[in-house]
N, C-alpha and C. Protein backbone atom coordinates (compact mmCIF):
# COMPACT_ATOMS: atom_id res chain seq x y z
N UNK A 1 13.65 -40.33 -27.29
CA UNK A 1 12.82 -39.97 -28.44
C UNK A 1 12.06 -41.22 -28.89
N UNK A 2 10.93 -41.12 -28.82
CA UNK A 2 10.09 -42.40 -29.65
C UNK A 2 9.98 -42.21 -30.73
N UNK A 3 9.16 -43.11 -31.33
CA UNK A 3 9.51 -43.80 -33.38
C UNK A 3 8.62 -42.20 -34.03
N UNK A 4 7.24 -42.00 -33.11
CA UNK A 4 6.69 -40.42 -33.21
C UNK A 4 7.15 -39.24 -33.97
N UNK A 5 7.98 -39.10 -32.61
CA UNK A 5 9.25 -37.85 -33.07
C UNK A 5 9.70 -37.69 -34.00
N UNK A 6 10.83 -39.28 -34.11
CA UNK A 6 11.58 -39.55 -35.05
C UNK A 6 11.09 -39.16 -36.43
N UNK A 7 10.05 -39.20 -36.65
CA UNK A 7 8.86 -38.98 -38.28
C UNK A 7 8.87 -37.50 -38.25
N UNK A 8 8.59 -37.24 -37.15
CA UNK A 8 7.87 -35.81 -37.02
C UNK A 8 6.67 -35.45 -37.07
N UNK A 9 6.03 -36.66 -36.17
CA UNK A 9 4.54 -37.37 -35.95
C UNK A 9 3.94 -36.82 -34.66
N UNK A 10 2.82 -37.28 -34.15
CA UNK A 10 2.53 -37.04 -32.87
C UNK A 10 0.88 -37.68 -33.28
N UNK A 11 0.68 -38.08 -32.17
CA UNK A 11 -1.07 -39.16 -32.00
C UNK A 11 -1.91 -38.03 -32.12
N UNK A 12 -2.82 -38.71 -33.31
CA UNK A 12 -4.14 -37.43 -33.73
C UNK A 12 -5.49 -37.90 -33.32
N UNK A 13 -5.94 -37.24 -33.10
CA UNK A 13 -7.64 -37.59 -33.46
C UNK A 13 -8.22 -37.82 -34.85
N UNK A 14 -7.29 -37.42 -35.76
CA UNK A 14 -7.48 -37.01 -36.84
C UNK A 14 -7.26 -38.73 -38.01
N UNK A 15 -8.10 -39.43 -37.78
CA UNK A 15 -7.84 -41.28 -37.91
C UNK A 15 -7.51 -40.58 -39.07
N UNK A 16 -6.73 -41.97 -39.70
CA UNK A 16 -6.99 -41.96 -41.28
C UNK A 16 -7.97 -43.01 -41.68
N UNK A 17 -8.52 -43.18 -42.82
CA UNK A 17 -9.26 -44.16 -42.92
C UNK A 17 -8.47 -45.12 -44.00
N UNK A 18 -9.03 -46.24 -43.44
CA UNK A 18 -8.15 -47.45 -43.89
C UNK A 18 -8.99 -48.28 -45.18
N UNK A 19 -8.65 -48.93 -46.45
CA UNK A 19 -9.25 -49.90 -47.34
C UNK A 19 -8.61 -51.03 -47.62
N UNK A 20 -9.22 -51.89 -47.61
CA UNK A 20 -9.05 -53.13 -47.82
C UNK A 20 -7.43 -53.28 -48.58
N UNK A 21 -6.52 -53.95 -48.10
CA UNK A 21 -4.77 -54.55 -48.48
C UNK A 21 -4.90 -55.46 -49.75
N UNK A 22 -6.33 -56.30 -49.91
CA UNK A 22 -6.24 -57.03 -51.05
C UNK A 22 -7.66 -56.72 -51.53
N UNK A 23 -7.79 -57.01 -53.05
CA UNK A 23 -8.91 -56.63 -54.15
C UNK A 23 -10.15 -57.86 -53.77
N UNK A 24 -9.44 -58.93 -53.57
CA UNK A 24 -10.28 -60.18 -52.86
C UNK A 24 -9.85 -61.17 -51.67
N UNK A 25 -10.75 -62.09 -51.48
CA UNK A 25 -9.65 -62.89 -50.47
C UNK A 25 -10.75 -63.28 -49.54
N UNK A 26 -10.06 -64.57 -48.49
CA UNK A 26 -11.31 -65.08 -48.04
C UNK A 26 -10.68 -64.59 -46.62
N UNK A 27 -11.35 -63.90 -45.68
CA UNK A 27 -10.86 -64.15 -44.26
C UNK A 27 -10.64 -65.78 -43.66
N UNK A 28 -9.54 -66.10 -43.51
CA UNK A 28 -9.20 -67.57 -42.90
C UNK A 28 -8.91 -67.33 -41.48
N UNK A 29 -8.81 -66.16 -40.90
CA UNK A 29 -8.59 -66.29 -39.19
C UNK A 29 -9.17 -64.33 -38.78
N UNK A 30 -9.94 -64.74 -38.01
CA UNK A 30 -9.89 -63.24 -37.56
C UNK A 30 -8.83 -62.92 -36.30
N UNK A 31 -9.05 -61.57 -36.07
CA UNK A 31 -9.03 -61.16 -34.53
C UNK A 31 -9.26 -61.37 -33.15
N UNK A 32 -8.05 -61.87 -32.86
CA UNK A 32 -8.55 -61.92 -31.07
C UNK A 32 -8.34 -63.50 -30.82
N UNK A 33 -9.11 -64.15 -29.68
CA UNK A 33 -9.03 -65.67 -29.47
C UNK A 33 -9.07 -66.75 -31.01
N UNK A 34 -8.39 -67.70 -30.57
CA UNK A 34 -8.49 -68.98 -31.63
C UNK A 34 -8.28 -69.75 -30.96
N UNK A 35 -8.53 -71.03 -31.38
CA UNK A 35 -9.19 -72.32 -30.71
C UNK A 35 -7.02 -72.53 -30.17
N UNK A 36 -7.10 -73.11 -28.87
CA UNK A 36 -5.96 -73.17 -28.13
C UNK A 36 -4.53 -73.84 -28.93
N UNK A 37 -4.52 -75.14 -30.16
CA UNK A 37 -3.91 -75.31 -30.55
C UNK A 37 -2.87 -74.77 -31.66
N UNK A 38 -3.79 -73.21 -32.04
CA UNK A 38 -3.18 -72.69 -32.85
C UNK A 38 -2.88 -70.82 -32.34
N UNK A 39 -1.41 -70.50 -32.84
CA UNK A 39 -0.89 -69.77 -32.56
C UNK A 39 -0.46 -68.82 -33.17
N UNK A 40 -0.06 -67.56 -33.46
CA UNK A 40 -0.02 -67.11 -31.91
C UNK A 40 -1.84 -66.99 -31.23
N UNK A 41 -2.29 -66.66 -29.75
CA UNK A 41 -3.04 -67.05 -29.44
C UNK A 41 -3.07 -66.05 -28.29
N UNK A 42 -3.36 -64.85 -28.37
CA UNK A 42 -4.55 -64.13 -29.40
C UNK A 42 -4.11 -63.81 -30.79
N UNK A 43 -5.00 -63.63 -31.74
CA UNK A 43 -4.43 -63.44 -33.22
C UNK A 43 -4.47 -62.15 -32.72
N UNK A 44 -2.84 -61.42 -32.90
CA UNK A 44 -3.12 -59.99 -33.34
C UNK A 44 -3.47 -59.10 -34.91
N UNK A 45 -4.54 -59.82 -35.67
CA UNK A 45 -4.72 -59.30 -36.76
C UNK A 45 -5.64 -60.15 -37.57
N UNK A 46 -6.06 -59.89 -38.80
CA UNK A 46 -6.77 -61.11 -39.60
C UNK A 46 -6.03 -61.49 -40.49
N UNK A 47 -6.35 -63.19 -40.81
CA UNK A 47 -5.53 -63.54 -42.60
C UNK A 47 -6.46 -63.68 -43.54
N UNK A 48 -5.69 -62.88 -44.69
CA UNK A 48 -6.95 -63.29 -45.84
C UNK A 48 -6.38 -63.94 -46.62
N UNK A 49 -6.75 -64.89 -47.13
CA UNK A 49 -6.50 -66.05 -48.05
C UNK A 49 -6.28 -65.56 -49.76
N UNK A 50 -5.45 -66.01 -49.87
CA UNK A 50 -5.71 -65.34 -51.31
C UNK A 50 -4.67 -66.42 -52.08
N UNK A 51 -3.99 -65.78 -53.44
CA UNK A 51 -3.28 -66.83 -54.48
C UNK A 51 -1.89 -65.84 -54.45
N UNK A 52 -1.13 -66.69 -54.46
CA UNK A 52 0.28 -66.46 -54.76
C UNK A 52 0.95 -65.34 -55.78
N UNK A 53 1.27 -63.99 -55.20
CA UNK A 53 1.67 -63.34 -56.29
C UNK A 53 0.03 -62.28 -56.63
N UNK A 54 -0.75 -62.94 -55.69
CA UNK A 54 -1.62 -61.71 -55.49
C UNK A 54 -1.12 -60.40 -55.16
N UNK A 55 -1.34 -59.05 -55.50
CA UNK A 55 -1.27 -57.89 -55.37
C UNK A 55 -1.78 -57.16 -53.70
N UNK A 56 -0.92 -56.78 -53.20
CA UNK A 56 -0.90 -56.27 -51.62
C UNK A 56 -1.18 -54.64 -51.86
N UNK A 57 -1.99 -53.97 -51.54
CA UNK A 57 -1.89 -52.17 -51.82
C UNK A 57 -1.83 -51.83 -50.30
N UNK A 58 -1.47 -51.20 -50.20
CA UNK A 58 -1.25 -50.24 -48.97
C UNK A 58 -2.81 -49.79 -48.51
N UNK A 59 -2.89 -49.78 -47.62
CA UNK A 59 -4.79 -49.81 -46.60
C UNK A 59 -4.72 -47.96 -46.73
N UNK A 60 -3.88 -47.62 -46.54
CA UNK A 60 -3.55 -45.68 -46.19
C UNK A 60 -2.45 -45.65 -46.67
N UNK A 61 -2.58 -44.21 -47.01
CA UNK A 61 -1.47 -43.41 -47.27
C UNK A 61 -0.18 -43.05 -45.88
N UNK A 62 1.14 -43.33 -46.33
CA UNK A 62 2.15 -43.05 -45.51
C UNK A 62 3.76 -43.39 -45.19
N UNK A 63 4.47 -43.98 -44.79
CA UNK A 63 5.56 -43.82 -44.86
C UNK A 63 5.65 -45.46 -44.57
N UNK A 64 6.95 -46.00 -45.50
CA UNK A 64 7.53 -47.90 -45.21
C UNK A 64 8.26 -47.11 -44.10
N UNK A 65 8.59 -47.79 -43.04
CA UNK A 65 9.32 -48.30 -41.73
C UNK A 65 10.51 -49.07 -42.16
N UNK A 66 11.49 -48.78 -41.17
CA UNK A 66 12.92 -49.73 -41.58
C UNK A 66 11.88 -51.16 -40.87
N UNK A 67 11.93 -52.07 -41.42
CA UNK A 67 11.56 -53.35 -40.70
C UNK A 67 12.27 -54.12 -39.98
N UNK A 68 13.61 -54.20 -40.34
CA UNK A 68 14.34 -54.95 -39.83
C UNK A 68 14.55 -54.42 -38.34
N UNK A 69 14.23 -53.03 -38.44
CA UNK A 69 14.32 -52.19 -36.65
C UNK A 69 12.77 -53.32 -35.73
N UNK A 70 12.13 -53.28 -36.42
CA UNK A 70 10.54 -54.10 -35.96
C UNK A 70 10.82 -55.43 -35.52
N UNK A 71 11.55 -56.25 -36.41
CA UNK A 71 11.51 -57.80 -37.00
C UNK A 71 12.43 -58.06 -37.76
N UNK A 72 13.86 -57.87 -36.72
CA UNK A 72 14.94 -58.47 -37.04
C UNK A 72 15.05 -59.73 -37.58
N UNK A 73 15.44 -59.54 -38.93
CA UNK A 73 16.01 -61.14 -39.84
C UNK A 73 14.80 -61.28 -40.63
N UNK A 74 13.85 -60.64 -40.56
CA UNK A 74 12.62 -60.83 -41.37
C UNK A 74 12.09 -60.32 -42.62
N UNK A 75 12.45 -60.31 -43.76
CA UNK A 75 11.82 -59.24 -44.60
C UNK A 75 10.32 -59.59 -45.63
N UNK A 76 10.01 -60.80 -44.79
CA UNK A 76 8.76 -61.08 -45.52
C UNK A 76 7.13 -60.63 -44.76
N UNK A 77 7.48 -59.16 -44.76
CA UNK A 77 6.85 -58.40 -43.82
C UNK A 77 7.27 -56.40 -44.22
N UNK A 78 5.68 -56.20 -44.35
CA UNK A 78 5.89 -54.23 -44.17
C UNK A 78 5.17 -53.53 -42.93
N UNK A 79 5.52 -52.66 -42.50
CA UNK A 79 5.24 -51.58 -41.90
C UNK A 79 4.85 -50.07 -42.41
N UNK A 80 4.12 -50.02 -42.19
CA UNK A 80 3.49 -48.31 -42.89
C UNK A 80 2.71 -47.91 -41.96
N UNK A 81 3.47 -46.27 -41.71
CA UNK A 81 3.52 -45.73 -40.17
C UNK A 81 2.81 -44.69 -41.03
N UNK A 82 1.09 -44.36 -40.87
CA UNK A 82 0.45 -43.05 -41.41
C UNK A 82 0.63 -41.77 -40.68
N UNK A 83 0.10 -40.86 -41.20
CA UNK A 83 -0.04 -39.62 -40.75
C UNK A 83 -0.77 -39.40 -39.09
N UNK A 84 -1.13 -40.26 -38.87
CA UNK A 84 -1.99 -40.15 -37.03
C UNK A 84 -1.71 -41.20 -36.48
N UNK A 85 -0.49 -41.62 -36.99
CA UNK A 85 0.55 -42.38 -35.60
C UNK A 85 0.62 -44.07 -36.11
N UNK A 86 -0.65 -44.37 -37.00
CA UNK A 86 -0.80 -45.56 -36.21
C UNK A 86 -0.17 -46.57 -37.04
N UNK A 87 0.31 -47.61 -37.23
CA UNK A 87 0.84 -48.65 -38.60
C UNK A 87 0.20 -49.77 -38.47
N UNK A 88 0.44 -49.86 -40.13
CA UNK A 88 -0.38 -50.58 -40.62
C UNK A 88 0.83 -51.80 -40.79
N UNK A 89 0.57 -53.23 -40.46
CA UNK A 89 1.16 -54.38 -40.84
C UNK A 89 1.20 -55.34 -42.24
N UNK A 90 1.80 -55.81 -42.72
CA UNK A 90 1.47 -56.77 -43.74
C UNK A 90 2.41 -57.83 -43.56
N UNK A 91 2.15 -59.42 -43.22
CA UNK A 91 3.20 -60.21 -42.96
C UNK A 91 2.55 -61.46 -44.00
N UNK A 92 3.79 -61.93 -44.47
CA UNK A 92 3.95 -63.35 -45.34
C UNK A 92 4.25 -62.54 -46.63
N UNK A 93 4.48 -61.83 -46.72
CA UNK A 93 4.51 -61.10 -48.31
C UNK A 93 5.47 -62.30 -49.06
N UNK A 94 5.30 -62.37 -50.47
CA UNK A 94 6.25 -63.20 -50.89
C UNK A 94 7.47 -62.13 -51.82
N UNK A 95 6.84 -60.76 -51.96
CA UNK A 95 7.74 -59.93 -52.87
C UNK A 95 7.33 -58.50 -51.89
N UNK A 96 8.63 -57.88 -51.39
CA UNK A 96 8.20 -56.30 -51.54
C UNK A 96 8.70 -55.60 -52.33
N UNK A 97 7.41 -54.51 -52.83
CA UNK A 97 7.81 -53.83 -53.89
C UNK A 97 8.27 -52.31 -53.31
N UNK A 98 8.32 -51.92 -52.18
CA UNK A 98 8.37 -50.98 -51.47
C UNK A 98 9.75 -50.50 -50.53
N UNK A 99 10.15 -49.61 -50.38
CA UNK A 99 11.52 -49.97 -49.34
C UNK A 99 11.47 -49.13 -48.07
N UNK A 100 12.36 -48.91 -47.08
CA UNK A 100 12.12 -48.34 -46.09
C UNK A 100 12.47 -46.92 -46.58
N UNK A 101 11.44 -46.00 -45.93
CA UNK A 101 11.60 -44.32 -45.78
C UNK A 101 10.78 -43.77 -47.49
N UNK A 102 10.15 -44.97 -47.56
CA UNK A 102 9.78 -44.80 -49.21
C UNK A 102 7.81 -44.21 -48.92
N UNK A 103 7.69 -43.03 -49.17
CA UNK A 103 6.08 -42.53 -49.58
C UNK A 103 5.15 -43.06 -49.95
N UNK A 104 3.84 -43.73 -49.56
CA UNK A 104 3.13 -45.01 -50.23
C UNK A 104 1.74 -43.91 -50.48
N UNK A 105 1.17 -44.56 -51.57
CA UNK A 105 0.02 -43.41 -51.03
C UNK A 105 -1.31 -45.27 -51.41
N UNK A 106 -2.64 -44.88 -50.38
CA UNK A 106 -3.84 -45.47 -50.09
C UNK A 106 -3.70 -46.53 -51.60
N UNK A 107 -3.95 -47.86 -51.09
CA UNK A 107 -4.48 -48.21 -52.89
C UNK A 107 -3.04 -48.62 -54.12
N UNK A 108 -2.07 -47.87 -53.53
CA UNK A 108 -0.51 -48.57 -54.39
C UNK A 108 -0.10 -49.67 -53.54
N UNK A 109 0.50 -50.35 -55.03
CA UNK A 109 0.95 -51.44 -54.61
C UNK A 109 2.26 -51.86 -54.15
N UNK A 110 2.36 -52.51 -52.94
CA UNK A 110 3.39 -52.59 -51.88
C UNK A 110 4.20 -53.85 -52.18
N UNK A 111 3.56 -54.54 -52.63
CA UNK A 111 3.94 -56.53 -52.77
C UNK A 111 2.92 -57.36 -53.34
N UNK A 112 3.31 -58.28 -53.22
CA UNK A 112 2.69 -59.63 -53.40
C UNK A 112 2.30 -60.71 -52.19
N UNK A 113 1.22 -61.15 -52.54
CA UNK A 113 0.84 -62.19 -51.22
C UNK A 113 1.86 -63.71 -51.39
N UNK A 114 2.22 -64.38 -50.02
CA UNK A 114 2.52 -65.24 -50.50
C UNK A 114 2.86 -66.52 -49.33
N UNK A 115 3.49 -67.09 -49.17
CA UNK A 115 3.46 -67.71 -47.67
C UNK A 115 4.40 -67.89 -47.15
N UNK A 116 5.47 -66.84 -47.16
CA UNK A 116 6.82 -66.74 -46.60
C UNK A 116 6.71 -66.58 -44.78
N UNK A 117 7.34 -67.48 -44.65
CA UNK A 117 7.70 -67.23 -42.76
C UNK A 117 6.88 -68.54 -41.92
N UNK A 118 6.10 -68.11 -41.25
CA UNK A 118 5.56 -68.93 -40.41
C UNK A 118 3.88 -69.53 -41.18
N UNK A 119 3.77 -68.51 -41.91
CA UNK A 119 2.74 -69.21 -43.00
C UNK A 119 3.03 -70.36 -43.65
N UNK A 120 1.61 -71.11 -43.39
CA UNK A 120 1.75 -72.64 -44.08
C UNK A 120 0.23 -72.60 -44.82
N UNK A 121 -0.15 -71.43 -45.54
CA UNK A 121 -0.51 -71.33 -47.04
C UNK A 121 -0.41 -69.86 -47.13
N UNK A 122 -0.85 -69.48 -48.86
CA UNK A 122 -0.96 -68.34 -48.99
C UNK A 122 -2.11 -67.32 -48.59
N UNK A 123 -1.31 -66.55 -47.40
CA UNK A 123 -2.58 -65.74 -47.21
C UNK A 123 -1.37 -64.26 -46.93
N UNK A 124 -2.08 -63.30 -46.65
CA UNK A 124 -1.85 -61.89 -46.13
C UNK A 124 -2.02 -61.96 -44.50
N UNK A 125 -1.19 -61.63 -43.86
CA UNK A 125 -1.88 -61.30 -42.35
C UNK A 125 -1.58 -59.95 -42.06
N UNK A 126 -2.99 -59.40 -41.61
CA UNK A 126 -3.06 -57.70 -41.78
C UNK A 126 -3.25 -57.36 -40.15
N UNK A 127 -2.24 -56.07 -40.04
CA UNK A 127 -3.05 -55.80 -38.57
C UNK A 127 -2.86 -54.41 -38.53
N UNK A 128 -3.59 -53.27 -37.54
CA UNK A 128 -3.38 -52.07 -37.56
C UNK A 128 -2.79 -52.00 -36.12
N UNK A 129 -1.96 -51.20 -35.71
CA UNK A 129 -1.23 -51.15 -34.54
C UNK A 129 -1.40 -50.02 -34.05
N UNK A 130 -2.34 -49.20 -32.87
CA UNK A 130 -2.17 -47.74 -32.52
C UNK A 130 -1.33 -47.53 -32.60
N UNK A 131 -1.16 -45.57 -32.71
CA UNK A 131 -0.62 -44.43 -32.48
C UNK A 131 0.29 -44.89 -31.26
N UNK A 132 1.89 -44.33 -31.64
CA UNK A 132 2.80 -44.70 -30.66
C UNK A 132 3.26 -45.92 -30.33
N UNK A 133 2.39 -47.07 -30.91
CA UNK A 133 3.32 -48.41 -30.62
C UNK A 133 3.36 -48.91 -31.52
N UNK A 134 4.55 -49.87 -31.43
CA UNK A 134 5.25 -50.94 -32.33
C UNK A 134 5.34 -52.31 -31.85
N UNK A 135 3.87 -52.37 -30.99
CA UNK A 135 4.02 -54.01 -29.84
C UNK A 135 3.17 -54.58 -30.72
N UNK A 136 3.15 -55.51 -31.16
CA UNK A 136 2.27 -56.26 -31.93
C UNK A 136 0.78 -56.54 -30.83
N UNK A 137 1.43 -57.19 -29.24
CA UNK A 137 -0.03 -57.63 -28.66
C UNK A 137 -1.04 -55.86 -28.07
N UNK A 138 -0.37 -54.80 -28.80
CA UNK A 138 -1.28 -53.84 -28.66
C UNK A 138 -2.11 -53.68 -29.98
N UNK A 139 -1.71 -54.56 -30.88
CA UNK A 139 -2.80 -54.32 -32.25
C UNK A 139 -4.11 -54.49 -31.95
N UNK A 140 -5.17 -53.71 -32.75
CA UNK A 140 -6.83 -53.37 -32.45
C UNK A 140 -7.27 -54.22 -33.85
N UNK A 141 -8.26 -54.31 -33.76
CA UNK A 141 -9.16 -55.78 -34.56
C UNK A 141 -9.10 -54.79 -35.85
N UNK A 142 -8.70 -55.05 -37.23
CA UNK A 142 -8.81 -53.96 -38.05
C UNK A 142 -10.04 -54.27 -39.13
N UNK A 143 -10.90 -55.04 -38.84
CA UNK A 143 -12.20 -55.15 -39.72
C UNK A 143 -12.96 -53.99 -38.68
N UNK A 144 -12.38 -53.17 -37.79
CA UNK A 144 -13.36 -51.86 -37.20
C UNK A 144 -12.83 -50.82 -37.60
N UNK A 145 -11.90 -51.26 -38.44
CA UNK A 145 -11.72 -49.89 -39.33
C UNK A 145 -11.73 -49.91 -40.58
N UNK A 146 -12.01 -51.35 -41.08
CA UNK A 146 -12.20 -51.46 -42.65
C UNK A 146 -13.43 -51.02 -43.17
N UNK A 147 -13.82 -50.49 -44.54
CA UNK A 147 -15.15 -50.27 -44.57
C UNK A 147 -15.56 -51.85 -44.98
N UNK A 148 -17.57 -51.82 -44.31
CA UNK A 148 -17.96 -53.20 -44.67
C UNK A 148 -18.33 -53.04 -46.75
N UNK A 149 -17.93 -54.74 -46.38
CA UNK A 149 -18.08 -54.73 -47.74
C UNK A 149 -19.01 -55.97 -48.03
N UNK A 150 -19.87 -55.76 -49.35
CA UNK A 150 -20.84 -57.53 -49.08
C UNK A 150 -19.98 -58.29 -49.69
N UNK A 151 -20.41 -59.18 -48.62
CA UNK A 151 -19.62 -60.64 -48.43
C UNK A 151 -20.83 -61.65 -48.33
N UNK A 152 -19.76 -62.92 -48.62
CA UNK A 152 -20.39 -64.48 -48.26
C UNK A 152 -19.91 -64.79 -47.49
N UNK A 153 -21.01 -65.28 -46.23
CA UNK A 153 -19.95 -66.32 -44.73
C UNK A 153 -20.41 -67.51 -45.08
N UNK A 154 -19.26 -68.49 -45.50
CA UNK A 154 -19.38 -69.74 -45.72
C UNK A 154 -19.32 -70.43 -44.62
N UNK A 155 -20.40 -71.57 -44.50
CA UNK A 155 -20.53 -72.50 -43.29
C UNK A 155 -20.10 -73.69 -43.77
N UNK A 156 -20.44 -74.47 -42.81
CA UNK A 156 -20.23 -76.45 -43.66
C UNK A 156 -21.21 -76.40 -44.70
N UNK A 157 -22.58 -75.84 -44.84
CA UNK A 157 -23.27 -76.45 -45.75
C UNK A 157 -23.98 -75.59 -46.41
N UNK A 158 -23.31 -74.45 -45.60
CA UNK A 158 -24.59 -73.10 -46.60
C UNK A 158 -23.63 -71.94 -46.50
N UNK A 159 -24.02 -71.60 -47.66
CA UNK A 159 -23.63 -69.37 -47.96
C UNK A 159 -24.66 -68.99 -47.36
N UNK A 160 -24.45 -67.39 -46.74
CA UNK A 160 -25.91 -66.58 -46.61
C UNK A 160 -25.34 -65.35 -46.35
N UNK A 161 -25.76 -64.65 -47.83
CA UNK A 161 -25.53 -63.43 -48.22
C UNK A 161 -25.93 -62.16 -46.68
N UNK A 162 -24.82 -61.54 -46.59
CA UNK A 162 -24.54 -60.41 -45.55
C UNK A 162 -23.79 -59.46 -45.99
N UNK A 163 -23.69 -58.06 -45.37
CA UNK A 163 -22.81 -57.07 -45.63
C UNK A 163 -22.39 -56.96 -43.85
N UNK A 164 -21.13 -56.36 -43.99
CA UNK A 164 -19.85 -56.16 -42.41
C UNK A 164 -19.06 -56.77 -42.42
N UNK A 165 -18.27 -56.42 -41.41
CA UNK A 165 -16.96 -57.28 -40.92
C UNK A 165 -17.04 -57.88 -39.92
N UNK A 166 -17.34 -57.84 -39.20
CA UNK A 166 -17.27 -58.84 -38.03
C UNK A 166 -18.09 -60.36 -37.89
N UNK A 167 -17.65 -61.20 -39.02
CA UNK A 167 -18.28 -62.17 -39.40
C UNK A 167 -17.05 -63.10 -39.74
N UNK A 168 -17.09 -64.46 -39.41
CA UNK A 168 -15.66 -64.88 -39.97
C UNK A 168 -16.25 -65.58 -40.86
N UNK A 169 -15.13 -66.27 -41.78
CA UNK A 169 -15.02 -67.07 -43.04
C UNK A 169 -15.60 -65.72 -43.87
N UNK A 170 -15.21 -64.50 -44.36
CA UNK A 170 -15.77 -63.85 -45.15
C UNK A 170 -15.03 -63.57 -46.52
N UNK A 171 -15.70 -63.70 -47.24
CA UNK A 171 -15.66 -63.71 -48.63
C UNK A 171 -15.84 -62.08 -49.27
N UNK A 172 -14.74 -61.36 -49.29
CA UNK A 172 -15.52 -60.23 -49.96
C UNK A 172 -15.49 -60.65 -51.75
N UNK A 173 -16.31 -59.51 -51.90
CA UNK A 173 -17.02 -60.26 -53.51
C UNK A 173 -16.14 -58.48 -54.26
C-alpha cells in the first residue's frame, strides 16, 4: 500500500492551486542548480528569507503528515499531503503550530519561520513534491505553481521593477 491509499487519495488531474507560505520575504536561493560549493546541489525547492517568528500559512488546503515517518529525528519541518496527491514542504520552521493527521485549510497558519536545522539564517525552504512521492530529489520548481506576484529583483547596484517567478533575488512586495 503506498502513502496514496493510506489517505484515501489517488493522483488527479485535478491540481490544487497553491499561494504563497509567507506574506513577504526575499527569495535567497531558487530551484534547481547552485553554484558547486553549496548544498544540497540541486536545490530541491526555494528559500525565502524572512524574520524570525515570521508567520508560515499553508500554500493549499490538506492534511499534516506524520513527519517523523519522512525525516526521522527532525521536527523542524511540515508536510501537507493535498487533495491531488501532491505535498507541500516547509523546512527550518522554528515553531509548529500544526500536528500530524491535523486538517489545514489554504492561508492558516502552520508555524513560524526560523533557522532550525541545517539553516544558517532565517529563511523558509519551500518545495512541492508530486502526486505519489515522498523523494525530495523528485520535487518540481514551485514558483510554476505559485501565482506571479510584483516583485523587485535586486542586483549589485540596481532594482528593476518586474512581475513572475522565475527571477531570482525576488522581493515580493
Amino acid at each position: 500500500m503506498n502513502f496514496l491509499d493510506e489517505f484515501g487519495l489517488s493522483a488527479s488531474d485535478n491540481k490544487v492551486t497553491f499561494q504563497w507560505p509567507v506574506s513577504n520575504g526575499t527569495i535567497s536561493s531558487v530551484f534547481g542548480d547552485r553554484p558547486a560549493n553549496e548544498t544540497p546541489n540541486p536545490h530541491p525547492g526555494i528559500d525565502i528569507a524572512g524574520t524570525s517568528g515570521q508567520p508560515i500559512f499553508a500554500a493549499a488546503a490538506g492534511t499534516v503528515m506524520n513527519m517523523p515517518a519522512l525525516s526521522p529525528g527532525n521536527s523542524s519541518q511540515l508536510f501537507i499531503l493535498h487533495t491531488d496527491g501532491q505535498i507541500s514542504v516547509y523546512k527550518h520552521d522554528s515553531t509548529n503550530i500544526v500536528t500530524p493527521g491535523q486538517t489545514v485549510t489554504a492561508g492558516q497558519q502552520i508555524g513560524t519561520m526560523g533557522s532550525v536545522g541545517s539553516g544558517d539564517a532565517v529563511h523558509l525552504h519551500f518545495e512541492i513534491r508530486p502526486a505519489g512521492s515522498t523523494v525530495q530529489a523528485q520535487a518540481t520548481d514551485p514558483l510554476l505553481q505559485l501565482p506571479d506576484r510584483p516583485t523587485t529583483i535586486v542586483t549589485d547596484a540596481n532594482a528593476v521593477q518586474g512581475t513572475g517567478n522565475n527571477l531570482t533575488n525576488i522581493i515580493p512586495k
